[in-house]
C-alpha atoms as a PDB file:
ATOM      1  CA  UNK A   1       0.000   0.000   0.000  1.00  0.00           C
ATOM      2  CA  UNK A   2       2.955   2.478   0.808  1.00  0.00           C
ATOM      3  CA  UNK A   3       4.154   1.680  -2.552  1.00  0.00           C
ATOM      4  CA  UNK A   4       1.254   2.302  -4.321  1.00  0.00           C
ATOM      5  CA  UNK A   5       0.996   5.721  -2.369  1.00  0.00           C
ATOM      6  CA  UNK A   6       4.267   7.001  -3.383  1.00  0.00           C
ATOM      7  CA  UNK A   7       3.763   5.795  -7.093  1.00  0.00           C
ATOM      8  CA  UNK A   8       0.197   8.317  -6.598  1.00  0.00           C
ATOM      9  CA  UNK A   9       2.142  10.883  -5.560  1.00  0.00           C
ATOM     10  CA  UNK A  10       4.895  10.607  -7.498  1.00  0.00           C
ATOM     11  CA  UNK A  11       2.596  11.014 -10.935  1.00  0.00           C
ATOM     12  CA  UNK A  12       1.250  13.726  -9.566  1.00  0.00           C
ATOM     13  CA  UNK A  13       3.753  15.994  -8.736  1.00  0.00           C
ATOM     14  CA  UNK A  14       5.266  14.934 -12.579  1.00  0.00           C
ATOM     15  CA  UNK A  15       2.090  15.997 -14.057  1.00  0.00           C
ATOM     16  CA  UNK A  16       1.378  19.410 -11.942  1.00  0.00           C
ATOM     17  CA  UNK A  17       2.993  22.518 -13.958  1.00  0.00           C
ATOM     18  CA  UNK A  18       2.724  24.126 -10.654  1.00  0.00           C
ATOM     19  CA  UNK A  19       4.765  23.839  -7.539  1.00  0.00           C
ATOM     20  CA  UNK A  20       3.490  25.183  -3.873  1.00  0.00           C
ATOM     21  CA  UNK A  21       6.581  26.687  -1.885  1.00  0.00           C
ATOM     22  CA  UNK A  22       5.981  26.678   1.941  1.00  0.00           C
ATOM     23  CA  UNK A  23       5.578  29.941   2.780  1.00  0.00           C
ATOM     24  CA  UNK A  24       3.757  31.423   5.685  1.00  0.00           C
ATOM     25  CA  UNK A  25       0.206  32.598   4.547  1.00  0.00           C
ATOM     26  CA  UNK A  26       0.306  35.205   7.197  1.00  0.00           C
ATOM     27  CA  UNK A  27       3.400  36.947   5.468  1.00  0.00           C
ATOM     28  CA  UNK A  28       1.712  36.971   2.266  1.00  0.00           C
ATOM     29  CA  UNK A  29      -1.819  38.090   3.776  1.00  0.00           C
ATOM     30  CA  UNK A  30      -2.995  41.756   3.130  1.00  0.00           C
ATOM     31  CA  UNK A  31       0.195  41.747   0.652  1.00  0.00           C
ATOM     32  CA  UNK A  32      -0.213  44.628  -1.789  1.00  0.00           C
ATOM     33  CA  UNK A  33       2.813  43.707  -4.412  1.00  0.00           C
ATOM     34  CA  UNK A  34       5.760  40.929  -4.714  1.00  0.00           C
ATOM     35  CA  UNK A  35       8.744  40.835  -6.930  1.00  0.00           C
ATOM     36  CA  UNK A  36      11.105  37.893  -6.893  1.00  0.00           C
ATOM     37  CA  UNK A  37      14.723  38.201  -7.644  1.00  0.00           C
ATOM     38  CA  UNK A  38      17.174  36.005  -9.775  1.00  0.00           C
ATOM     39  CA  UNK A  39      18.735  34.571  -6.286  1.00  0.00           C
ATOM     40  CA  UNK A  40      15.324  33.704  -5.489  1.00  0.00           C
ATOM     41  CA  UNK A  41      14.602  36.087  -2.413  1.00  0.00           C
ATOM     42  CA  UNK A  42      11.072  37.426  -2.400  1.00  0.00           C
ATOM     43  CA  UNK A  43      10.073  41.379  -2.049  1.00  0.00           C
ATOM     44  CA  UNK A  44       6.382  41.620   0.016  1.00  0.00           C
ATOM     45  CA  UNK A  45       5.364  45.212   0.112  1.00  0.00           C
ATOM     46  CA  UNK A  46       2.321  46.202   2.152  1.00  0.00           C
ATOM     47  CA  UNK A  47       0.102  49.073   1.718  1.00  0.00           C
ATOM     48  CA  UNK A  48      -1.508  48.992   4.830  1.00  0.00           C
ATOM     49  CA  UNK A  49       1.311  50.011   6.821  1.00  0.00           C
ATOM     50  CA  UNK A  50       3.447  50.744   3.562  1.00  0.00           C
ATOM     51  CA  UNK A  51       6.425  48.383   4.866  1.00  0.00           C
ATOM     52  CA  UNK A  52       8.224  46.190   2.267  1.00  0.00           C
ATOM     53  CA  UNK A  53       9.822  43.043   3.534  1.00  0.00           C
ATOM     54  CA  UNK A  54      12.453  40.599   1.991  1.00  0.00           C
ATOM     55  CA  UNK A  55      12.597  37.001   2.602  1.00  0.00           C
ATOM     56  CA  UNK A  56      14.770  34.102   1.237  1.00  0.00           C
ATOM     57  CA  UNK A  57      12.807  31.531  -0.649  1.00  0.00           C
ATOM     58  CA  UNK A  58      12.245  29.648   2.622  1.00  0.00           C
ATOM     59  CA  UNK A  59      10.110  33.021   3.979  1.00  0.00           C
ATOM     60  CA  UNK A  60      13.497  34.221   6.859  1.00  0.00           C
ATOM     61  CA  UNK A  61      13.202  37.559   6.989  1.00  0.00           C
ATOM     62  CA  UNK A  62      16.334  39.599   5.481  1.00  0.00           C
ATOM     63  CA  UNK A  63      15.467  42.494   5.783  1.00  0.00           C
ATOM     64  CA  UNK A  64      12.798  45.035   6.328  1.00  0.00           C
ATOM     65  CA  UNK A  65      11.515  48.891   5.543  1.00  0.00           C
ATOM     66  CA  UNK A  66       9.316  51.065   6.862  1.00  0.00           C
ATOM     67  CA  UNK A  67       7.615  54.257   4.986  1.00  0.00           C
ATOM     68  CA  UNK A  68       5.961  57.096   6.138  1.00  0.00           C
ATOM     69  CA  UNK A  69       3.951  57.899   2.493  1.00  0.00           C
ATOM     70  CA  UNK A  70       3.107  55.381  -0.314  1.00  0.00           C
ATOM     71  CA  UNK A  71       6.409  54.275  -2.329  1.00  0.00           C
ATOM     72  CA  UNK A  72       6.522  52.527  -5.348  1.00  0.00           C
ATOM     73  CA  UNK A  73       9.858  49.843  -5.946  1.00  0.00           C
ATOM     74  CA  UNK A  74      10.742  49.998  -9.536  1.00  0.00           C
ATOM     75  CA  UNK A  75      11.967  46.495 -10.046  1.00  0.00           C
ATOM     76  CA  UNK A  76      14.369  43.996  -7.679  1.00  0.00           C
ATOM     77  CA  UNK A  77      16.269  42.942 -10.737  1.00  0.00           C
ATOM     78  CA  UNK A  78      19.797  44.241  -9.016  1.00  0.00           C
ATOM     79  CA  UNK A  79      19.169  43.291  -5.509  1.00  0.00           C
ATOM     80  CA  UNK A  80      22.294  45.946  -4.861  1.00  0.00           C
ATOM     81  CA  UNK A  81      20.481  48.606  -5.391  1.00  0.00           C
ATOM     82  CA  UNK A  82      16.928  48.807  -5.730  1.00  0.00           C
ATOM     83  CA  UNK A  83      15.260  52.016  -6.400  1.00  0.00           C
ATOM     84  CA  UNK A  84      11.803  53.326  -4.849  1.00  0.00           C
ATOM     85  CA  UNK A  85       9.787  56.607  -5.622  1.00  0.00           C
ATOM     86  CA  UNK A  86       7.445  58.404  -3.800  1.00  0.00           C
ATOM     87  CA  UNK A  87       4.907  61.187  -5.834  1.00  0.00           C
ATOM     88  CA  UNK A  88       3.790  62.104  -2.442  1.00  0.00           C
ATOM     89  CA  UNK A  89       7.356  62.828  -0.905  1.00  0.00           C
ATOM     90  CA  UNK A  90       8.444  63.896  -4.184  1.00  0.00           C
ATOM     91  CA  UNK A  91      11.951  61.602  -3.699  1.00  0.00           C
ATOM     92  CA  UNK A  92      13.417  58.741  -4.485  1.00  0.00           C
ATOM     93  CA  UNK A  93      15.293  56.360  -2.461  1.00  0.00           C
ATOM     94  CA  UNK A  94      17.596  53.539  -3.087  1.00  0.00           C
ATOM     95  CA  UNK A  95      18.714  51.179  -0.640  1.00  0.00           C
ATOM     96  CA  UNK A  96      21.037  48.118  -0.593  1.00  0.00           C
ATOM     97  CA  UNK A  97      20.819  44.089  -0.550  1.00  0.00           C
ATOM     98  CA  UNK A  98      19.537  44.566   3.237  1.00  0.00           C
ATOM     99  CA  UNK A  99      17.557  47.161   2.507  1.00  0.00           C
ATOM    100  CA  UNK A 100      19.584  50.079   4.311  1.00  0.00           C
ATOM    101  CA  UNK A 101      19.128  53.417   2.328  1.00  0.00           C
ATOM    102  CA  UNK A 102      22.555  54.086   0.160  1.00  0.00           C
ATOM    103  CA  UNK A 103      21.103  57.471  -1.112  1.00  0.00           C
ATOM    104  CA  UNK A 104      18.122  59.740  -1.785  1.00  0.00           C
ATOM    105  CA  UNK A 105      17.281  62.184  -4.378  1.00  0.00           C
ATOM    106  CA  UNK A 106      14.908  65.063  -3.787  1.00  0.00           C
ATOM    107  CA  UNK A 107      13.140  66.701  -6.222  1.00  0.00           C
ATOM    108  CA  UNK A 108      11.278  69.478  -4.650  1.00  0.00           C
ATOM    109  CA  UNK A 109      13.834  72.250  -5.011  1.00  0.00           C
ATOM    110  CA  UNK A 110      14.664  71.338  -8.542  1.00  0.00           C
ATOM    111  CA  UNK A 111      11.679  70.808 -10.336  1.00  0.00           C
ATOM    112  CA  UNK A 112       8.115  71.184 -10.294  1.00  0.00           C
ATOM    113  CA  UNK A 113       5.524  68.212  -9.983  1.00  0.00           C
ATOM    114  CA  UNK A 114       7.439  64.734 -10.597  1.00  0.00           C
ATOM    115  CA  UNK A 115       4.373  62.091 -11.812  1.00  0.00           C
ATOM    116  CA  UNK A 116       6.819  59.261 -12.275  1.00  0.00           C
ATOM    117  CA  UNK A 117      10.890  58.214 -12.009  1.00  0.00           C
ATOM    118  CA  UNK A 118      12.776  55.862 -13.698  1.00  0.00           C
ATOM    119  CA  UNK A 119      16.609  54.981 -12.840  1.00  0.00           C
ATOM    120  CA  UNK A 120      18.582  53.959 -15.982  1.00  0.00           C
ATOM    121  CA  UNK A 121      21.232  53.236 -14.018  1.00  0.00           C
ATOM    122  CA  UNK A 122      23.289  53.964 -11.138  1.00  0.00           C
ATOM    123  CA  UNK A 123      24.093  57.801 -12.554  1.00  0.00           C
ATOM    124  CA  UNK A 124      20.661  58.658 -14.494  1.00  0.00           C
ATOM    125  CA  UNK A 125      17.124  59.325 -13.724  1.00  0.00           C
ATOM    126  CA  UNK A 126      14.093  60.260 -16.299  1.00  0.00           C
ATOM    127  CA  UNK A 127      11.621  62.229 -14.816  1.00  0.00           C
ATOM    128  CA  UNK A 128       8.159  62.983 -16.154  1.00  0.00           C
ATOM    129  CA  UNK A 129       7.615  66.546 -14.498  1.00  0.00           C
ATOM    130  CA  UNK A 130       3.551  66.938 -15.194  1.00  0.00           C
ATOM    131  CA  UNK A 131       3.572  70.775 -14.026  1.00  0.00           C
ATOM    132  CA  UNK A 132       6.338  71.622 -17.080  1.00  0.00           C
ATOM    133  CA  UNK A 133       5.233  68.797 -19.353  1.00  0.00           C
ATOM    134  CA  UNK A 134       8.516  67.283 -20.029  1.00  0.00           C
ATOM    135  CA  UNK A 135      10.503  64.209 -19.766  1.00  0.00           C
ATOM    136  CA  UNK A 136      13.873  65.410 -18.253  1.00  0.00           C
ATOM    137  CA  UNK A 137      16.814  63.441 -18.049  1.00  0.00           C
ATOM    138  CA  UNK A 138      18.701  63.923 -14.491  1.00  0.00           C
ATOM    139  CA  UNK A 139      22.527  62.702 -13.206  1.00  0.00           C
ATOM    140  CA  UNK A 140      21.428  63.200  -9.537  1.00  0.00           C
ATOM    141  CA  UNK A 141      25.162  62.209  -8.727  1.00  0.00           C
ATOM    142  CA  UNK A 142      26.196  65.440  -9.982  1.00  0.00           C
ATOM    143  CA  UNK A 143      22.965  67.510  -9.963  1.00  0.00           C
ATOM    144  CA  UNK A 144      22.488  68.424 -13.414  1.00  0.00           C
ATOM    145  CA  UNK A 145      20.074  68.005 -16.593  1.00  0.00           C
ATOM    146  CA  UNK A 146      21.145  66.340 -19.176  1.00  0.00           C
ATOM    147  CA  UNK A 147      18.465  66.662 -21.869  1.00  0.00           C
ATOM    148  CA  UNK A 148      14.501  67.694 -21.736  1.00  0.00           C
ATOM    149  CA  UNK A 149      11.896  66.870 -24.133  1.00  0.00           C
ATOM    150  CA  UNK A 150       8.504  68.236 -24.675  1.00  0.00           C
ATOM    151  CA  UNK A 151       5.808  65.514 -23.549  1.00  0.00           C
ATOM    152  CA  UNK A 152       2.350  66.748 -23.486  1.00  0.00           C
ATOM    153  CA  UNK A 153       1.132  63.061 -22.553  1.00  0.00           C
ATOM    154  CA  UNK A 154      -1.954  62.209 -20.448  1.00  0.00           C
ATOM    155  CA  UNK A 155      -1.013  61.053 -17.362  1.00  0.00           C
ATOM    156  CA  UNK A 156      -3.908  59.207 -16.122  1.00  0.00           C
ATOM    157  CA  UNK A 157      -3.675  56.324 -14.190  1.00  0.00           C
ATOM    158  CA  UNK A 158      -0.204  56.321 -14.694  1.00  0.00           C
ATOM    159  CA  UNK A 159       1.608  53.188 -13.585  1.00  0.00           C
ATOM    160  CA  UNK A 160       5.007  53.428 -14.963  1.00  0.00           C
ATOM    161  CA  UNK A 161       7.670  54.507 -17.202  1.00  0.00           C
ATOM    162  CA  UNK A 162      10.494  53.128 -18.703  1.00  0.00           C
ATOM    163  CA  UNK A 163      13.140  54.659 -21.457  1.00  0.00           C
ATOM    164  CA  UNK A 164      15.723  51.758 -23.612  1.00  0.00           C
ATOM    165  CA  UNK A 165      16.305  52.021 -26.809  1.00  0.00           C
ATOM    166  CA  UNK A 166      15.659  56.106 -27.316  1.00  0.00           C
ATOM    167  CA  UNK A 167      12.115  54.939 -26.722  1.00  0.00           C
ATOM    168  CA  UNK A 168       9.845  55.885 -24.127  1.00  0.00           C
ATOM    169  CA  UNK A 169       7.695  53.363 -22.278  1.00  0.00           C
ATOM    170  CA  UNK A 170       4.358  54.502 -20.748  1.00  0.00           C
ATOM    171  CA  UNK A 171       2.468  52.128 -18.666  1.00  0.00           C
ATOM    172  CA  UNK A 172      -0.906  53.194 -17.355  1.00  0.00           C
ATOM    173  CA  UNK A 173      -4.144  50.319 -15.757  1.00  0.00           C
ATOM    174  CA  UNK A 174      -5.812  50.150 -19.069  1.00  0.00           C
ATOM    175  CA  UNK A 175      -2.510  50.890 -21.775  1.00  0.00           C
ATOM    176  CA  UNK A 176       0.892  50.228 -22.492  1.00  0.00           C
ATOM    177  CA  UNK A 177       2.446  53.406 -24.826  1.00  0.00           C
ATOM    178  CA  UNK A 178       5.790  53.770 -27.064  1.00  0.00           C
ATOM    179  CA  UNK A 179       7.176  57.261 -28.006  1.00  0.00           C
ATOM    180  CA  UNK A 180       9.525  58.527 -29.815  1.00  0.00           C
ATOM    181  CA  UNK A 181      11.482  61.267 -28.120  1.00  0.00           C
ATOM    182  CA  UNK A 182       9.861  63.633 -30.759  1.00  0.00           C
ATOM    183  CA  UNK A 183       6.552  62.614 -28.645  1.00  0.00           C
ATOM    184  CA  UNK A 184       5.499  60.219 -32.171  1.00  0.00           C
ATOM    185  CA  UNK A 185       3.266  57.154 -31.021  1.00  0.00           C
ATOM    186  CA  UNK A 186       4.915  54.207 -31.953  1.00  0.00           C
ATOM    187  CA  UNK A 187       2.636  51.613 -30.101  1.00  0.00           C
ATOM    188  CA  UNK A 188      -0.663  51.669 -28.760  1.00  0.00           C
ATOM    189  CA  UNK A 189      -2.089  48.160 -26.781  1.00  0.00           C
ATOM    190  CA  UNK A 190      -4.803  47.715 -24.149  1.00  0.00           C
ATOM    191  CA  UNK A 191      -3.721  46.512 -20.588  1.00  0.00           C
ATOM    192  CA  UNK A 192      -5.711  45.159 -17.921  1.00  0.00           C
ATOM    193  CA  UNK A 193      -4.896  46.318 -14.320  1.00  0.00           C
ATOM    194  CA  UNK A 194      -1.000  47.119 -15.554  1.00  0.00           C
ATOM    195  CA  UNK A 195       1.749  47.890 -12.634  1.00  0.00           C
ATOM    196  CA  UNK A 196       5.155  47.751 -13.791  1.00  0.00           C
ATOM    197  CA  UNK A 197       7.367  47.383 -16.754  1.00  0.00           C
ATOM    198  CA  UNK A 198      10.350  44.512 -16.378  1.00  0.00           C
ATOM    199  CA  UNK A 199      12.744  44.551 -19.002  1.00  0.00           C
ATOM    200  CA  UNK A 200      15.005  41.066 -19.685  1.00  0.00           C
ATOM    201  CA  UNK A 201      17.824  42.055 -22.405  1.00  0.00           C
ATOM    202  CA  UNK A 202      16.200  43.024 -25.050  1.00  0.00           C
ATOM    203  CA  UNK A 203      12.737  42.289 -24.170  1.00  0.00           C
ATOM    204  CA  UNK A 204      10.226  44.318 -22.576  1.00  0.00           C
ATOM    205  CA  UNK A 205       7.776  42.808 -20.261  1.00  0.00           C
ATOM    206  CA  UNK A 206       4.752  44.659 -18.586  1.00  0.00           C
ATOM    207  CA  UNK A 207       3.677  42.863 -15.143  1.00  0.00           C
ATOM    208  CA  UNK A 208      -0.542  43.214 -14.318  1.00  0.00           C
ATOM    209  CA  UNK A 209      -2.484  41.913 -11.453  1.00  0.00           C
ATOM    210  CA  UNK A 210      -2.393  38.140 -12.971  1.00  0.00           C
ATOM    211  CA  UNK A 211      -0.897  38.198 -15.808  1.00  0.00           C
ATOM    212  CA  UNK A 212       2.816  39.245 -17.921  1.00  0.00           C
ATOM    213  CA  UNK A 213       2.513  39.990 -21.338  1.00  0.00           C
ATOM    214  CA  UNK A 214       5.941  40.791 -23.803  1.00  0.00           C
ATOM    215  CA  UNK A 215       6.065  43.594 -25.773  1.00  0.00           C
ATOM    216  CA  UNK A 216       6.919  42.121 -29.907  1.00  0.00           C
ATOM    217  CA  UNK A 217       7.953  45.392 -31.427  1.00  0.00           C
ATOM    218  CA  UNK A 218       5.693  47.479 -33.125  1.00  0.00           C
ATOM    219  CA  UNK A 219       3.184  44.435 -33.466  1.00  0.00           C
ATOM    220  CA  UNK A 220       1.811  43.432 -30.551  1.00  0.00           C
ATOM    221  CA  UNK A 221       1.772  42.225 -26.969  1.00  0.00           C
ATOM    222  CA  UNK A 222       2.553  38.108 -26.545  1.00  0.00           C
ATOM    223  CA  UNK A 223       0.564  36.698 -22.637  1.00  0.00           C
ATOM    224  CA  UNK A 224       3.503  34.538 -21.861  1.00  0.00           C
ATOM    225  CA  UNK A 225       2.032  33.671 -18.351  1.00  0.00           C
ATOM    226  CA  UNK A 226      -1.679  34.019 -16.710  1.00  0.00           C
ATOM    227  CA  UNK A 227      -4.219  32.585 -14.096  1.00  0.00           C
ATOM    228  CA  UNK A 228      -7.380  34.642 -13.473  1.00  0.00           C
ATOM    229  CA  UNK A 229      -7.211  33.180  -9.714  1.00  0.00           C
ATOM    230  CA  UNK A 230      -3.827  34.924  -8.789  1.00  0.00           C
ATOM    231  CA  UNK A 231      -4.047  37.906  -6.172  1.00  0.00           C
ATOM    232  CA  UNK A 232      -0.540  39.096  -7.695  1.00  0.00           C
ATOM    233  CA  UNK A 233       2.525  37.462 -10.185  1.00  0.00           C
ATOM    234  CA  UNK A 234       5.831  38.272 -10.981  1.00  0.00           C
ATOM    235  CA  UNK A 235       8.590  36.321 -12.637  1.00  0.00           C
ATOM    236  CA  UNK A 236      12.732  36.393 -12.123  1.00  0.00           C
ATOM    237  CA  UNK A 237      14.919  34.424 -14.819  1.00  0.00           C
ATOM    238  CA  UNK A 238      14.325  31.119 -14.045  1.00  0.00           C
ATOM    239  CA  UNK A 239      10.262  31.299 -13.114  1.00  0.00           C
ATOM    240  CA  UNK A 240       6.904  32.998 -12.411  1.00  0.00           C
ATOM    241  CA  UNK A 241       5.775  33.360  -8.814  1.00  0.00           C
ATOM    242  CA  UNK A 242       2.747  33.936  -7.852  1.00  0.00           C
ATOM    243  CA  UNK A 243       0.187  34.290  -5.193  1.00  0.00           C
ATOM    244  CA  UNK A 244      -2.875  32.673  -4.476  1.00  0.00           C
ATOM    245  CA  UNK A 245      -5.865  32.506  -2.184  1.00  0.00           C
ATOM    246  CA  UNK A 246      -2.708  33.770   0.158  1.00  0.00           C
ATOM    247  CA  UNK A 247      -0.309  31.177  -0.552  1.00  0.00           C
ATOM    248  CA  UNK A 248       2.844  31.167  -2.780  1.00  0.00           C
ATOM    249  CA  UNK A 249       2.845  29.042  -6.221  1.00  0.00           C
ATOM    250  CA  UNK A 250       6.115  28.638  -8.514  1.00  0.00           C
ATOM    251  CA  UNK A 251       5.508  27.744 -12.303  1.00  0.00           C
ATOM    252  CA  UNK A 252       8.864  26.744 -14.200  1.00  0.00           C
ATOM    253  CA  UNK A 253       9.331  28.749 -17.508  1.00  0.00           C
ATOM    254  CA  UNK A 254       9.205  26.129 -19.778  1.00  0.00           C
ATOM    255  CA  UNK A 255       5.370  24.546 -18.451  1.00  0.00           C
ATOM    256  CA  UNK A 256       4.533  28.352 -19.709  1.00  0.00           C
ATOM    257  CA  UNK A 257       2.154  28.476 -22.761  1.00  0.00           C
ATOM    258  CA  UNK A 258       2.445  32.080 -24.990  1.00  0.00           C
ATOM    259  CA  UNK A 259      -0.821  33.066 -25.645  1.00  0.00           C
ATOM    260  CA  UNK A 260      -1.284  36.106 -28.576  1.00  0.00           C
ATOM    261  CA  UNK A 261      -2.848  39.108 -26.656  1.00  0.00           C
ATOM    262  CA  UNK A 262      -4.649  41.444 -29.829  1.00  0.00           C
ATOM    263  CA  UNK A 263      -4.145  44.481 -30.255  1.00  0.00           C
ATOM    264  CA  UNK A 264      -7.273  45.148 -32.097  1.00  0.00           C
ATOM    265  CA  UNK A 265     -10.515  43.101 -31.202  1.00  0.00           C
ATOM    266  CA  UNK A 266     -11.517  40.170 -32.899  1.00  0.00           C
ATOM    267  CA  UNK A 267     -14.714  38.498 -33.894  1.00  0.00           C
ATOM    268  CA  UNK A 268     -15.346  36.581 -30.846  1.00  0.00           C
ATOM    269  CA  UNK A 269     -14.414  32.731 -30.770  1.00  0.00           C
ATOM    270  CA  UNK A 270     -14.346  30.117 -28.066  1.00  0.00           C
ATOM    271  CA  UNK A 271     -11.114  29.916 -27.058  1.00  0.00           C
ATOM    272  CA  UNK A 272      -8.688  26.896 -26.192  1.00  0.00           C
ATOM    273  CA  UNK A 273      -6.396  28.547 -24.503  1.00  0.00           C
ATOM    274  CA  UNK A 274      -5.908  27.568 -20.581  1.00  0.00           C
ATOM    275  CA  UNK A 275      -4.277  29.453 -17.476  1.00  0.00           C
ATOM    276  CA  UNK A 276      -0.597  28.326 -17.239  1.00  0.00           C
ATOM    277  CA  UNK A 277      -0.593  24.885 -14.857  1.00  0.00           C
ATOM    278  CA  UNK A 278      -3.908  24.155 -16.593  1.00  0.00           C
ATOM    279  CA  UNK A 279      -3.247  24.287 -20.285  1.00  0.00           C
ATOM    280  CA  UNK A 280      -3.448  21.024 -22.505  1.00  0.00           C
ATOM    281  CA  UNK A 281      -0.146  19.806 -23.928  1.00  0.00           C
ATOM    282  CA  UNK A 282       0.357  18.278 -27.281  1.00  0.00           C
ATOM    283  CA  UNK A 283       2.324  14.728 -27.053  1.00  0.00           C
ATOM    284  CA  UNK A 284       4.580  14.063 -30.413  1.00  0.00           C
ATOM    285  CA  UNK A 285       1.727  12.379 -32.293  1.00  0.00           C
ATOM    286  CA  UNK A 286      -0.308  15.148 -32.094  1.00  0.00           C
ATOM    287  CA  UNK A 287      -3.065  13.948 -29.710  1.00  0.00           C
ATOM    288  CA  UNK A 288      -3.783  15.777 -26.902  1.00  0.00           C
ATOM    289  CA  UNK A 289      -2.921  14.959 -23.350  1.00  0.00           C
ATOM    290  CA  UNK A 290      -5.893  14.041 -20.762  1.00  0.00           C
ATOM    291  CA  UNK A 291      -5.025  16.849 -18.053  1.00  0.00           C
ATOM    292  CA  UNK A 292      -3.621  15.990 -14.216  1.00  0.00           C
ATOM    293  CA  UNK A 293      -6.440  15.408 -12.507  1.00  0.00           C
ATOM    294  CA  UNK A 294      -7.940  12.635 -15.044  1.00  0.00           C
ATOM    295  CA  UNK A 295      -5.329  10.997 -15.301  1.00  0.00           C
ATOM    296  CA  UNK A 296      -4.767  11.075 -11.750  1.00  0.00           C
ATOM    297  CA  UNK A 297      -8.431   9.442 -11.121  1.00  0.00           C
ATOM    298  CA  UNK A 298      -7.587   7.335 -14.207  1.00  0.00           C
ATOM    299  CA  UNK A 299      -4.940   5.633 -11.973  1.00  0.00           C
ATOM    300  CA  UNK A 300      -7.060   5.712  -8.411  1.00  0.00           C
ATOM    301  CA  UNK A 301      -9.383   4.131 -10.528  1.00  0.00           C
ATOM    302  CA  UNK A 302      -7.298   1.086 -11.655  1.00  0.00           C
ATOM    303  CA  UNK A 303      -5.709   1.072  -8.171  1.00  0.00           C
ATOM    304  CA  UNK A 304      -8.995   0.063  -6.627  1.00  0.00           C
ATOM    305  CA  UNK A 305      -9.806  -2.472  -9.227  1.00  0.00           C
ATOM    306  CA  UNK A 306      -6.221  -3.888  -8.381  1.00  0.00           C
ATOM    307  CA  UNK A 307      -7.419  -3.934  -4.548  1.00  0.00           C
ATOM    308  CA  UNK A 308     -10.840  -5.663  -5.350  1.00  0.00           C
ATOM    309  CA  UNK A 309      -8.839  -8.649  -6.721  1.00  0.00           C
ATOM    310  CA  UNK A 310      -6.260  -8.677  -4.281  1.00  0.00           C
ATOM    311  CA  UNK A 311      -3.496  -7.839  -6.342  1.00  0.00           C
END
């Protein structure tokens, strides 16, 4: 019987795309955003009482910060030196792998009305100042502008910004938009519930509430990962994290199905497409594979039979 158990377990975690990692439920509860980084340390920020929390991928605590206004964490991708802005405080703040502030930038006395900051690097900032209409582009190690465009852009809902490429990246909850720095639309999408822009070498990815989508240039937005269930997602090099009815799911990359997002509508059509870790997989003769719970009562099934005849 203990054989037959293991054998029932052991088919099931082989046919499961997705992979729970023990994590306490009461770190994740009431968790507002998470961002996983290529070491595999997890990010929990909390808007309740705006703290944001890292833990290694067995939920220690490594380190923790505590805000007095709303911050927004740009990305975790260089766990060195992660950067955080503020539109209330009108700053941003980076701190270090333990999360101890390394330096701050105010903009107050330079500028007018920052809506959003992205940092290029460890020198540069672009700033979208909404009172002047501009996109400025700051060394705030020296204290000096670089360059400043004209960029007479509605900033509703904005989410995020990005610049590569001498193109300009404009993420708000219902739209992803590329400029030129002549302020020439290059790109246009729909985006439900977008937060944040990642960018992996070349590629750009835009992060939502369930869902990452990459950015094919000039053509259209590719859903590399979904699940209409998830509370949040984000992804590092090697997988997509995500969380859950409060508990922490890992999906490798390769059990990820790409899935063409539109950019215009379509006549509607029923749609075979299924939430990563519940998608159909093609064997190599072209028939279709009977999902993980079938065949997992497909062998409880036969078990029993084998029982009944005392097998």
């Amino acid at each position: 019987m203990k054989l037959l158990n293991l054998l029932l377990i052991f088919l099931f975690c082989s046919l499961s795309a997705q992979k729970s990692i023990p994590f306490d439920t009461l770190k994740l509860k009431e968790a507002k955003d998470m961002l996983a980084d290529d070491y595999g340390n997890l990010y929990i920020y909390k808007n309740k009482d705006f703290s944001f929390t890292k833990y290694d991928s067995l939920g220690k605590q490594l380190g923790k910060l505590m805000f007095t206004v709303p911050f927004k964490v740009q990305n975790v991708q260089n766990p060195l030196s992660i950067a955080f802005f503020s539109e209330n405080a009108q700053e941003m703040k980076f701190v270090d792998q333990n999360l101890n502030e390394i330096q701050k930038v105010d903009f107050k006395q330079k500028f007018g009305f920052i809506r959003m900051a992205y940092a290029e690097d460890l020198q540069q900032l672009w700033l979208l100042d909404d009172s002047m209409k501009r996109l400025i582009q700051y060394n705030f190690r020296n204290e000096t502008t670089i360059n400043s465009y004209p960029f007479d852009a509605s900033f509703d809902d904005l989410m995020d910004l990005m610049v590569f490429e001498n193109k300009i990246y404009i993420l708000t909850k219902k739209q992803i938009r590329i400029y030129t720095f002549k302020f020439e639309k290059l790109f246009e999408a729909p985006i439900e519930n977008g937060k944040r822009f990642r960018r992996e070498n070349e590629f750009i990815l835009v992060i939502t509430n369930n869902s990452i989508l990459k950015y094919i240039p000039e053509k259209e937005m590719v859903k590399i990962f979904e699940d209409p269930d998830a509370q949040i997602v984000d992804k590092n090099t090697l997988s997509y994290f995500e969380i859950k009815a409060n508990n922490l799911y890992l999906y490798n990359l390769e059990k990820s199905k790409e899935t063409k997002l539109q950019t215009e509508p379509e006549p509607e059509k029923k749609s075979t497409d299924q939430p990563v870790g519940k998608s159909e997989e093609k064997s190599n003769d072209g028939s279709s594979e009977q999902p993980a719970g079938e065949n997992l009562e497909k062998l409880i099934n036969e078990i029993s039979e084998v029982q009944k005849f005392g097998i």
